[in-house]
C-alpha atoms as a PDB file:
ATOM      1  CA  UNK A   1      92.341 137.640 123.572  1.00  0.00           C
ATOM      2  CA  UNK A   2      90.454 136.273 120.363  1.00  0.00           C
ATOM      3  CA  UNK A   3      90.886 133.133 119.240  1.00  0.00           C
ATOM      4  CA  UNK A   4      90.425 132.094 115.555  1.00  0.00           C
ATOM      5  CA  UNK A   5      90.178 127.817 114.772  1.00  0.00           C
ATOM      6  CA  UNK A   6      89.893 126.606 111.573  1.00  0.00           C
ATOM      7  CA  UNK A   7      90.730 123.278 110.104  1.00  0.00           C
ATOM      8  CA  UNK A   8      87.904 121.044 111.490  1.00  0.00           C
ATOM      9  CA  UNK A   9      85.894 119.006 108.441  1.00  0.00           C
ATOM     10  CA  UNK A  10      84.938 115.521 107.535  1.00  0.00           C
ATOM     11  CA  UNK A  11      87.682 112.455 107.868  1.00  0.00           C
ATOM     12  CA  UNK A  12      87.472 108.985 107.135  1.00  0.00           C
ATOM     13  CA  UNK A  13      88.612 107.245 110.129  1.00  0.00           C
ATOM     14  CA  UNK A  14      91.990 106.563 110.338  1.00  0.00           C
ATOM     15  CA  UNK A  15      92.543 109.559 108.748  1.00  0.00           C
ATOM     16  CA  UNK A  16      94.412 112.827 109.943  1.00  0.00           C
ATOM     17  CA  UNK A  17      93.354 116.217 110.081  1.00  0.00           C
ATOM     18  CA  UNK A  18      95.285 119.508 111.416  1.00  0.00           C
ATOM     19  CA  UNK A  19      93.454 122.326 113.670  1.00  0.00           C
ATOM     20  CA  UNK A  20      95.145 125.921 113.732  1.00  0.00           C
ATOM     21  CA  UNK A  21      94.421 128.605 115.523  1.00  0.00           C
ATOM     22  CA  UNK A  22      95.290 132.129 115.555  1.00  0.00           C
ATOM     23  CA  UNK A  23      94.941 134.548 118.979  1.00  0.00           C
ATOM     24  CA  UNK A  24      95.003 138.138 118.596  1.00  0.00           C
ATOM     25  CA  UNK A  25      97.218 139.086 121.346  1.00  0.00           C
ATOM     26  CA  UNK A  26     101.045 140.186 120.627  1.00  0.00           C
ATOM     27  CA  UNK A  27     101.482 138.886 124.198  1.00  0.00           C
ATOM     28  CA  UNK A  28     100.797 135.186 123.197  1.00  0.00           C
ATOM     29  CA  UNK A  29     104.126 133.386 123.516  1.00  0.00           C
ATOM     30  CA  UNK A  30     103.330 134.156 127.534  1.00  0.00           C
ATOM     31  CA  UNK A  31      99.628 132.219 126.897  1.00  0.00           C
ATOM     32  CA  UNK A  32      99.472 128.788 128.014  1.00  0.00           C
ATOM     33  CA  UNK A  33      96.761 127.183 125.180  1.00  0.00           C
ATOM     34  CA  UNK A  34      95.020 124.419 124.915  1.00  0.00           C
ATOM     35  CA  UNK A  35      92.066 122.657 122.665  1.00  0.00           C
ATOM     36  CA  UNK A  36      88.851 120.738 124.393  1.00  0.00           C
ATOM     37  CA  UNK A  37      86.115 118.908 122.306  1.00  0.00           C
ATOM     38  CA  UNK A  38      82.224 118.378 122.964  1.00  0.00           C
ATOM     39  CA  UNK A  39      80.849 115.476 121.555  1.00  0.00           C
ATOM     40  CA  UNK A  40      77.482 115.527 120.323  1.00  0.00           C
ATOM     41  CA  UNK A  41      75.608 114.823 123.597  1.00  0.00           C
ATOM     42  CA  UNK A  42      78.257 114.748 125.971  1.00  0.00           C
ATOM     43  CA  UNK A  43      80.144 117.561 128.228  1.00  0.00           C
ATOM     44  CA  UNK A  44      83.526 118.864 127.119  1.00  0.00           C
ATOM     45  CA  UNK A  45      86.721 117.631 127.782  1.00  0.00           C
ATOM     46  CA  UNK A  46      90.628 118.682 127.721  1.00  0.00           C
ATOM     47  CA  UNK A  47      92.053 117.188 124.381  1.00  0.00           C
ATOM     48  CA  UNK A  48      95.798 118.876 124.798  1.00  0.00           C
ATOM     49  CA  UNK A  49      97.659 121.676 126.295  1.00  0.00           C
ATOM     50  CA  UNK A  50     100.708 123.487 126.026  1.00  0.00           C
ATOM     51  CA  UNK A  51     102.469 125.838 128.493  1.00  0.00           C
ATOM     52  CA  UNK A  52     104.375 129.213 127.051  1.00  0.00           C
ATOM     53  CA  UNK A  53     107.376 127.088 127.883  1.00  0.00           C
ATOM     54  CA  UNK A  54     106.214 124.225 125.634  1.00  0.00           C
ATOM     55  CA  UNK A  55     105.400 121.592 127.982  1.00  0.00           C
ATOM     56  CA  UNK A  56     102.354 119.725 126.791  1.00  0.00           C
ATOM     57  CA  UNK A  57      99.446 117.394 128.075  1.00  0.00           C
ATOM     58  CA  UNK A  58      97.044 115.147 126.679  1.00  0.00           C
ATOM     59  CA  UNK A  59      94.000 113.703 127.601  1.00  0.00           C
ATOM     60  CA  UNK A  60      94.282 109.436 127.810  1.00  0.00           C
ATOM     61  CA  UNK A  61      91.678 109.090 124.874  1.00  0.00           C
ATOM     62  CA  UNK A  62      94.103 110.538 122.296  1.00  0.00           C
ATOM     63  CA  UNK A  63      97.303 110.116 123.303  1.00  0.00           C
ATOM     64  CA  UNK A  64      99.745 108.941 120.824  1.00  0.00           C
ATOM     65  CA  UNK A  65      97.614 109.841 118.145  1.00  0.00           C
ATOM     66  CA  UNK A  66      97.224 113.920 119.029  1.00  0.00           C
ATOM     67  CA  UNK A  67     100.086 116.013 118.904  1.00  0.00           C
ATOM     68  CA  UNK A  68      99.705 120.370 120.063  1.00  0.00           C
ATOM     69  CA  UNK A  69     102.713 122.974 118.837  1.00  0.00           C
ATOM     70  CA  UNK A  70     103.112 126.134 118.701  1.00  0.00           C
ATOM     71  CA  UNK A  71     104.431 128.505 116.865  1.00  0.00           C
ATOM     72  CA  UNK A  72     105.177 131.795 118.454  1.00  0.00           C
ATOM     73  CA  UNK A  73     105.818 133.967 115.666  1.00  0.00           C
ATOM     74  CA  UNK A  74     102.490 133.278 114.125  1.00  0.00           C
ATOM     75  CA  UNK A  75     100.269 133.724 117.301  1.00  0.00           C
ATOM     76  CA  UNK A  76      99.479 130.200 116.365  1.00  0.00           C
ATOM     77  CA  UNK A  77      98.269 126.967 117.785  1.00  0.00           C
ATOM     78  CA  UNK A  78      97.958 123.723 116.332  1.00  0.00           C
ATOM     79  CA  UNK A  79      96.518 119.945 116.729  1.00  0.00           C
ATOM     80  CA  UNK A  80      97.956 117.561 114.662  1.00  0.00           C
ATOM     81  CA  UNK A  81      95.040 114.641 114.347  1.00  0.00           C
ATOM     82  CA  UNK A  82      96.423 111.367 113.253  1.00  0.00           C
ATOM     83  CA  UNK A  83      94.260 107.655 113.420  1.00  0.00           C
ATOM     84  CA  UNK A  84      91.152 109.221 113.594  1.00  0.00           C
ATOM     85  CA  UNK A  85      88.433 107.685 114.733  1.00  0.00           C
ATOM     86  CA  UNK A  86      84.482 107.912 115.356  1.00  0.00           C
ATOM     87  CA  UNK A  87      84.399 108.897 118.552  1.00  0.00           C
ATOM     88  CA  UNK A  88      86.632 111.780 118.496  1.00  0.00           C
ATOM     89  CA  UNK A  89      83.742 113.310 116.724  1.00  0.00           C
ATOM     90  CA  UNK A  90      83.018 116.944 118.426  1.00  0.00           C
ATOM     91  CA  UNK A  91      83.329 120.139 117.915  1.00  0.00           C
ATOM     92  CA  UNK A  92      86.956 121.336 119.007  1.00  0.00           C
ATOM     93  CA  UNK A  93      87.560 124.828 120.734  1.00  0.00           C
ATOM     94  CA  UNK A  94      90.475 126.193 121.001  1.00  0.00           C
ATOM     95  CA  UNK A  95      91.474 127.612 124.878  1.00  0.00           C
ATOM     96  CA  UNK A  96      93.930 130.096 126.497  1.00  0.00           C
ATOM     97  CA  UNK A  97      94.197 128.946 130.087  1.00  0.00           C
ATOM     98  CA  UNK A  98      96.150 128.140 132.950  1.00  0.00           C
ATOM     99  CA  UNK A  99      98.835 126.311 133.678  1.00  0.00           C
ATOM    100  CA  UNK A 100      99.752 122.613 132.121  1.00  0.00           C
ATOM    101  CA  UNK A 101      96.441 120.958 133.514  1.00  0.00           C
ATOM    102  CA  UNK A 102      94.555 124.022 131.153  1.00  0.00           C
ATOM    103  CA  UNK A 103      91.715 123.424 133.832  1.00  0.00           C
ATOM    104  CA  UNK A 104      91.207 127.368 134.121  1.00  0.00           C
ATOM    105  CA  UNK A 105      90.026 128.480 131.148  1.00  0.00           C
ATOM    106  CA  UNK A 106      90.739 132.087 130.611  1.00  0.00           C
ATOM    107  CA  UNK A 107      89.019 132.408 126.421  1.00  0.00           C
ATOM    108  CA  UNK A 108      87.323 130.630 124.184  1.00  0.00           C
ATOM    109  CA  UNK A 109      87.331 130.456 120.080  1.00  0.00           C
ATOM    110  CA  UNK A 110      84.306 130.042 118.173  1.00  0.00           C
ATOM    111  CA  UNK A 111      84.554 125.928 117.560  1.00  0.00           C
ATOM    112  CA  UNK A 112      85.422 123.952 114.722  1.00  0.00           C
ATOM    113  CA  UNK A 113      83.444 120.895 113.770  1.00  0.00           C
ATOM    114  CA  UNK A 114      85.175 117.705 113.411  1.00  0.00           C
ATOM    115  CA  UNK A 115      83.492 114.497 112.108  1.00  0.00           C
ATOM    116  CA  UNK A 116      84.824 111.135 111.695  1.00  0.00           C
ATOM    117  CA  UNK A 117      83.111 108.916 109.607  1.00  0.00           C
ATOM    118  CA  UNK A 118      82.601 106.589 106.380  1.00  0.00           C
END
């Protein structure tokens, strides 16, 4: 599968921003997906994950604040960004992998730079 983010840019924090991404497989409502993020410097990290059924995990640092959906028909993923601040700075990929802990990762996308700052 090919995965296709967009959506990363600058934010002020607080702000909100929304990642999409788009797989190529016609098979993807049976692809659990997920999005990690590398900070500059630091190793990457599960951000969120949702299950073909729809069941969805977060990482503690953005809880609350992060929301993942999916929408089926569009071969699309998406992370709703809300109260953004500096350090969720990173570069966000978006994942198909395994299962609702999305600890097997199966694909990669490309990356999409998010920066938080003012």
């Amino acid at each position: 599968v090919q995965l296709q983010a967009s959506g990363g840019g600058l934010v002020q924090p607080g702000g909100y921003l929304r990642l999409s991404c788009v797989a190529s497989r016609s098979i993807f409502n049976l692809l659990d997906m997920g999005w990690y993020r590398q900070p500059p410097g630091k190793q990457r990290e599960l951000v969120a994950a949702i299950t073909n059924g729809g069941t969805t995990n977060y990482g503690d640092s953005v809880k609350g604040r992060f929301t993942i959906s999916r929408d089926n028909a569009k071969r699309t993923v998406y992370l709703q960004m809300n109260s953004l601040k500096p350090e969720d700075t990173a570069t966000y990929y978006c994942v198909r992998c395994s299962g609702y802990e999305c600890q097997t990762v199966n694909a990669w996308g490309q990356g999409t730079l998010v920066t938080v700052s003012s």
